[in-house]
N, C-alpha and C. Protein backbone atom coordinates (compact mmCIF):
# COMPACT_ATOMS: atom_id res chain seq x y z
N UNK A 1 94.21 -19.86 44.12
CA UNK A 1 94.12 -21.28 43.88
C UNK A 1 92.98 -21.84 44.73
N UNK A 2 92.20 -22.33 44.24
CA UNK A 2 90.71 -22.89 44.90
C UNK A 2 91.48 -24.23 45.70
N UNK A 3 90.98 -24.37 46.87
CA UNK A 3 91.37 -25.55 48.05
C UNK A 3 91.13 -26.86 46.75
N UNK A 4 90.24 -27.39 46.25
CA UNK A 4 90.07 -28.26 45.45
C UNK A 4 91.78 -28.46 44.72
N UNK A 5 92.39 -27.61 44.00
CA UNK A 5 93.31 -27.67 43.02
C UNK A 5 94.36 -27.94 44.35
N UNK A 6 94.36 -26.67 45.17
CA UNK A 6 95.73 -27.42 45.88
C UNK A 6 95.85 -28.74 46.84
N UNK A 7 94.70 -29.03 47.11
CA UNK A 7 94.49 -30.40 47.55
C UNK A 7 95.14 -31.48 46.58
N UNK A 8 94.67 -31.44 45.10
CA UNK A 8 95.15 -32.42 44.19
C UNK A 8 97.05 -32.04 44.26
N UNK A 9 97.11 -30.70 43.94
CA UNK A 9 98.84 -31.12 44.02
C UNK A 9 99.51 -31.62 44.96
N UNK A 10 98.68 -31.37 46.84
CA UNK A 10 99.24 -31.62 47.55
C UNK A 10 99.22 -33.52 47.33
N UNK A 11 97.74 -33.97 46.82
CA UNK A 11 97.72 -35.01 47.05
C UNK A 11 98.82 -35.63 45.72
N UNK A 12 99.33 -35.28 45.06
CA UNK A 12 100.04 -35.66 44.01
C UNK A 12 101.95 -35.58 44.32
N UNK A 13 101.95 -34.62 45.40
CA UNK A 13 102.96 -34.77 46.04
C UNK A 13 103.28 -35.96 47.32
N UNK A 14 102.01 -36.62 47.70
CA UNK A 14 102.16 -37.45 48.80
C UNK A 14 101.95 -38.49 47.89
N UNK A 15 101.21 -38.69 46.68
CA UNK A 15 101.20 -40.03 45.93
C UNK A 15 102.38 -40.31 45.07
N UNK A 16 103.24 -39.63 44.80
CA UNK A 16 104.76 -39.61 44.32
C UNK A 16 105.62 -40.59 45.32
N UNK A 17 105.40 -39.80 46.54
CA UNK A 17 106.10 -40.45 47.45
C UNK A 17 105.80 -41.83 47.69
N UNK A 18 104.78 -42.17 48.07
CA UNK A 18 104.16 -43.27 48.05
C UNK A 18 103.92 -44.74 47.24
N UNK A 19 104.31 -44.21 45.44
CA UNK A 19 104.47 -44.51 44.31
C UNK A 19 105.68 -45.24 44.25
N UNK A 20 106.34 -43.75 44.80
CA UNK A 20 107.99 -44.71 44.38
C UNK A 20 108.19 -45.69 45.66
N UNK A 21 107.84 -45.59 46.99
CA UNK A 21 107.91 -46.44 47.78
C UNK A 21 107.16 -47.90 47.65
N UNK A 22 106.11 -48.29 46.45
CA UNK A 22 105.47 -49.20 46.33
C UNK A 22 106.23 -49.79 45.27
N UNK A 23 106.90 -48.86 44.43
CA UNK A 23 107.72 -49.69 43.16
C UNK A 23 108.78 -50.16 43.89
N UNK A 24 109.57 -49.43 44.81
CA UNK A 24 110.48 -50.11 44.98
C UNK A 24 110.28 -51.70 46.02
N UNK A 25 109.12 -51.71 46.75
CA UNK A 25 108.59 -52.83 47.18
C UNK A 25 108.37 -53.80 46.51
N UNK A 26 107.57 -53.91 45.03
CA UNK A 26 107.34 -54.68 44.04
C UNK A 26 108.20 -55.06 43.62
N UNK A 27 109.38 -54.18 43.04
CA UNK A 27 110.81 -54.35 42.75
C UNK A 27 111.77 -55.33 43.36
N UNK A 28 111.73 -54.94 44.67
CA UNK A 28 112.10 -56.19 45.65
C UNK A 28 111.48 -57.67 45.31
N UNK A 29 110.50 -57.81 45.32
CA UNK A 29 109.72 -58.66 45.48
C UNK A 29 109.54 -59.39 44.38
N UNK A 30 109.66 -58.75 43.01
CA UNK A 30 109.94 -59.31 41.32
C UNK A 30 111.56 -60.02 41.61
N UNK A 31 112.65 -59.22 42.04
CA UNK A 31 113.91 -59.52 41.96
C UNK A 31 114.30 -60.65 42.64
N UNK A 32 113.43 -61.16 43.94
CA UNK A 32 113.69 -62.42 44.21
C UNK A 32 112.95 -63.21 43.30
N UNK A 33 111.99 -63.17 42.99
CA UNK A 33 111.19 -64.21 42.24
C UNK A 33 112.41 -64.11 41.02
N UNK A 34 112.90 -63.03 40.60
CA UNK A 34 113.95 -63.34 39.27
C UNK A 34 114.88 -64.37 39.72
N UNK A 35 115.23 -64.12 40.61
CA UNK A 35 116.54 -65.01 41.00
C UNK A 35 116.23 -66.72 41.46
N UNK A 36 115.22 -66.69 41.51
CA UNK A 36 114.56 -68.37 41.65
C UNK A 36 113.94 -68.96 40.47
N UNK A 37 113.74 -67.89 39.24
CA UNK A 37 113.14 -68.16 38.37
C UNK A 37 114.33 -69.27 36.98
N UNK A 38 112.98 -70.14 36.15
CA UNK A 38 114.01 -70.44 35.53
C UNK A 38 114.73 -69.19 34.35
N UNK A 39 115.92 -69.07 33.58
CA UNK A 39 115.86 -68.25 32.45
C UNK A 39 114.94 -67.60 31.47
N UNK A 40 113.70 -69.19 31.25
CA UNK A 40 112.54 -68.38 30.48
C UNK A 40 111.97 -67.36 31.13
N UNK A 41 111.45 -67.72 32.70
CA UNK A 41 110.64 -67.21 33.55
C UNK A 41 111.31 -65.47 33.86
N UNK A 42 112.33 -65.82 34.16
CA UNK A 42 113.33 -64.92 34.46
C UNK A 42 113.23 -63.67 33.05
N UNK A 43 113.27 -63.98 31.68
CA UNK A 43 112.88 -63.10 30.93
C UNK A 43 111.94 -62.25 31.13
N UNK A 44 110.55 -62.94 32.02
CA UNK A 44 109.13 -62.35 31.77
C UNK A 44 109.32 -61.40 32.74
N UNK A 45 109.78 -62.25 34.09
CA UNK A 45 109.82 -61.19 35.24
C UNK A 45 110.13 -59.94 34.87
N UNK A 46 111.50 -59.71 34.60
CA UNK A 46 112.29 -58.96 34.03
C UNK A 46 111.36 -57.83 33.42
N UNK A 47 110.54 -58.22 32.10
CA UNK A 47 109.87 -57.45 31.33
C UNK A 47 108.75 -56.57 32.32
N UNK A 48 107.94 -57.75 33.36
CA UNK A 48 107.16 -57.07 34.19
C UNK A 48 107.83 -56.19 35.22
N UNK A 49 108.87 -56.24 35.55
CA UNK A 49 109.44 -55.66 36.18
C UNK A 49 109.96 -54.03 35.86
N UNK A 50 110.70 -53.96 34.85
CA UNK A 50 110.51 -52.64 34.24
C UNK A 50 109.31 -51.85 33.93
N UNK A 51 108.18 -52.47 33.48
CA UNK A 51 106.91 -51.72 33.42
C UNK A 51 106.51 -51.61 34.89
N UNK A 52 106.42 -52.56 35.90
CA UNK A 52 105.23 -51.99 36.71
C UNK A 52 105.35 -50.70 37.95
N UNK A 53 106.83 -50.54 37.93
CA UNK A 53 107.03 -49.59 38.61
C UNK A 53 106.96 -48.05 37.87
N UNK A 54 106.82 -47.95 36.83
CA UNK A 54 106.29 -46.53 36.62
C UNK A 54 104.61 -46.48 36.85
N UNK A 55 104.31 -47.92 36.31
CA UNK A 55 102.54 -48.05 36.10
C UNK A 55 102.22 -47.61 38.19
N UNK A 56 102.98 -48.09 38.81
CA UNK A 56 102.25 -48.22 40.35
C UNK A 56 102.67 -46.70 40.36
N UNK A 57 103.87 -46.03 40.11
CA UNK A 57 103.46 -44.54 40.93
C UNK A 57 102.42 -43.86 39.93
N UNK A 58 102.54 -44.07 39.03
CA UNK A 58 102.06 -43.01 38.08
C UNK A 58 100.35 -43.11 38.64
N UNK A 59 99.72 -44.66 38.60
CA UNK A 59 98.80 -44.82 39.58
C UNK A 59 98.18 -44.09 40.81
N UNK A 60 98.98 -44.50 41.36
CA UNK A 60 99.29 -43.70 42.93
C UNK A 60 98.98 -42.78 43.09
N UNK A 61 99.66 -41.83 42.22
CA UNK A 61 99.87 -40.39 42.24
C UNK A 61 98.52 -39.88 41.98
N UNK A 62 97.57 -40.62 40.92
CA UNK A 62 96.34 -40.03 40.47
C UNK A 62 95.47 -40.35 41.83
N UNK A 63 95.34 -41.64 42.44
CA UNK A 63 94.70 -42.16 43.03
C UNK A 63 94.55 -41.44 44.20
N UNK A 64 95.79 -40.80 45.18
CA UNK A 64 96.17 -39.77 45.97
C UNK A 64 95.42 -38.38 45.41
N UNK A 65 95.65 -38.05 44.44
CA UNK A 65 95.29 -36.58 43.88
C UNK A 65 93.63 -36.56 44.07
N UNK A 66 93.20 -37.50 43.63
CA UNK A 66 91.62 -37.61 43.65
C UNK A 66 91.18 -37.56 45.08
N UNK A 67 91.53 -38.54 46.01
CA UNK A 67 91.32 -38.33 47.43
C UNK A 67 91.36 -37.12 47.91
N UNK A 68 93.02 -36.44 47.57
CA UNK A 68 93.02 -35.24 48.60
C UNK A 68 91.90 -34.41 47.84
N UNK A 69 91.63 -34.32 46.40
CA UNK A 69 91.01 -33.20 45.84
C UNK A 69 89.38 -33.20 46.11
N UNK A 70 89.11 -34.35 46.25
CA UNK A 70 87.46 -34.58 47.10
C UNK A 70 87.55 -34.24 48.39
N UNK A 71 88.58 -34.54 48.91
CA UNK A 71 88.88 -33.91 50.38
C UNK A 71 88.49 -32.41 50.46
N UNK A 72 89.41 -31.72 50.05
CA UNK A 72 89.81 -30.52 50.29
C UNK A 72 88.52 -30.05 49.98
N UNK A 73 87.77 -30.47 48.60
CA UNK A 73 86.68 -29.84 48.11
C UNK A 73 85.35 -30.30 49.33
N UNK A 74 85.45 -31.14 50.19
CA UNK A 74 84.56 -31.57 51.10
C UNK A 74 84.40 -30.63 52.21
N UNK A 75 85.84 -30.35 52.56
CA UNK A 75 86.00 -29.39 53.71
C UNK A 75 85.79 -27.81 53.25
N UNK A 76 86.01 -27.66 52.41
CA UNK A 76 85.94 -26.48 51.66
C UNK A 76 84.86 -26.33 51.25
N UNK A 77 83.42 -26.42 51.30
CA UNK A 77 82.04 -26.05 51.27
C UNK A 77 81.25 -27.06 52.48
């Protein structure tokens, strides 16, 4: 396995982590705004709310992978 490739999984294993720790932050942070919101408002949240926590790790995860994999490939020549 070339340092490049395992850099990206490693970095795809620390952007997972990281991912789900940012959804569940956002999550927090949508769920009060739900609860102050009016009913209409409260619909939208809601909707944004289910999408953006797969969108932030799934994010993450790439965003991490690229770092470590320029990394690894930096140190590695």
């Amino acid at each position: 396995m070339t340092p490049g490739l395992l850099g990206a999984a490693l970095g795809a294993v620390a952007g997972a982590g990281l991912g789900l720790l940012g959804a569940r932050a956002l999550n927090a942070g949508l769920d009060r705004q739900i609860r102050m919101a009016s009913p209409e408002d409260a619909r939208k949240f809601t909707t944004v709310r289910r999408l953006a926590g797969p969108i932030v790790i799934a994010t993450t995860i790439v965003e991490i992978a690229v770092v470590f994999y320029v990394a690894a490939e930096v140190l590695a020549g």
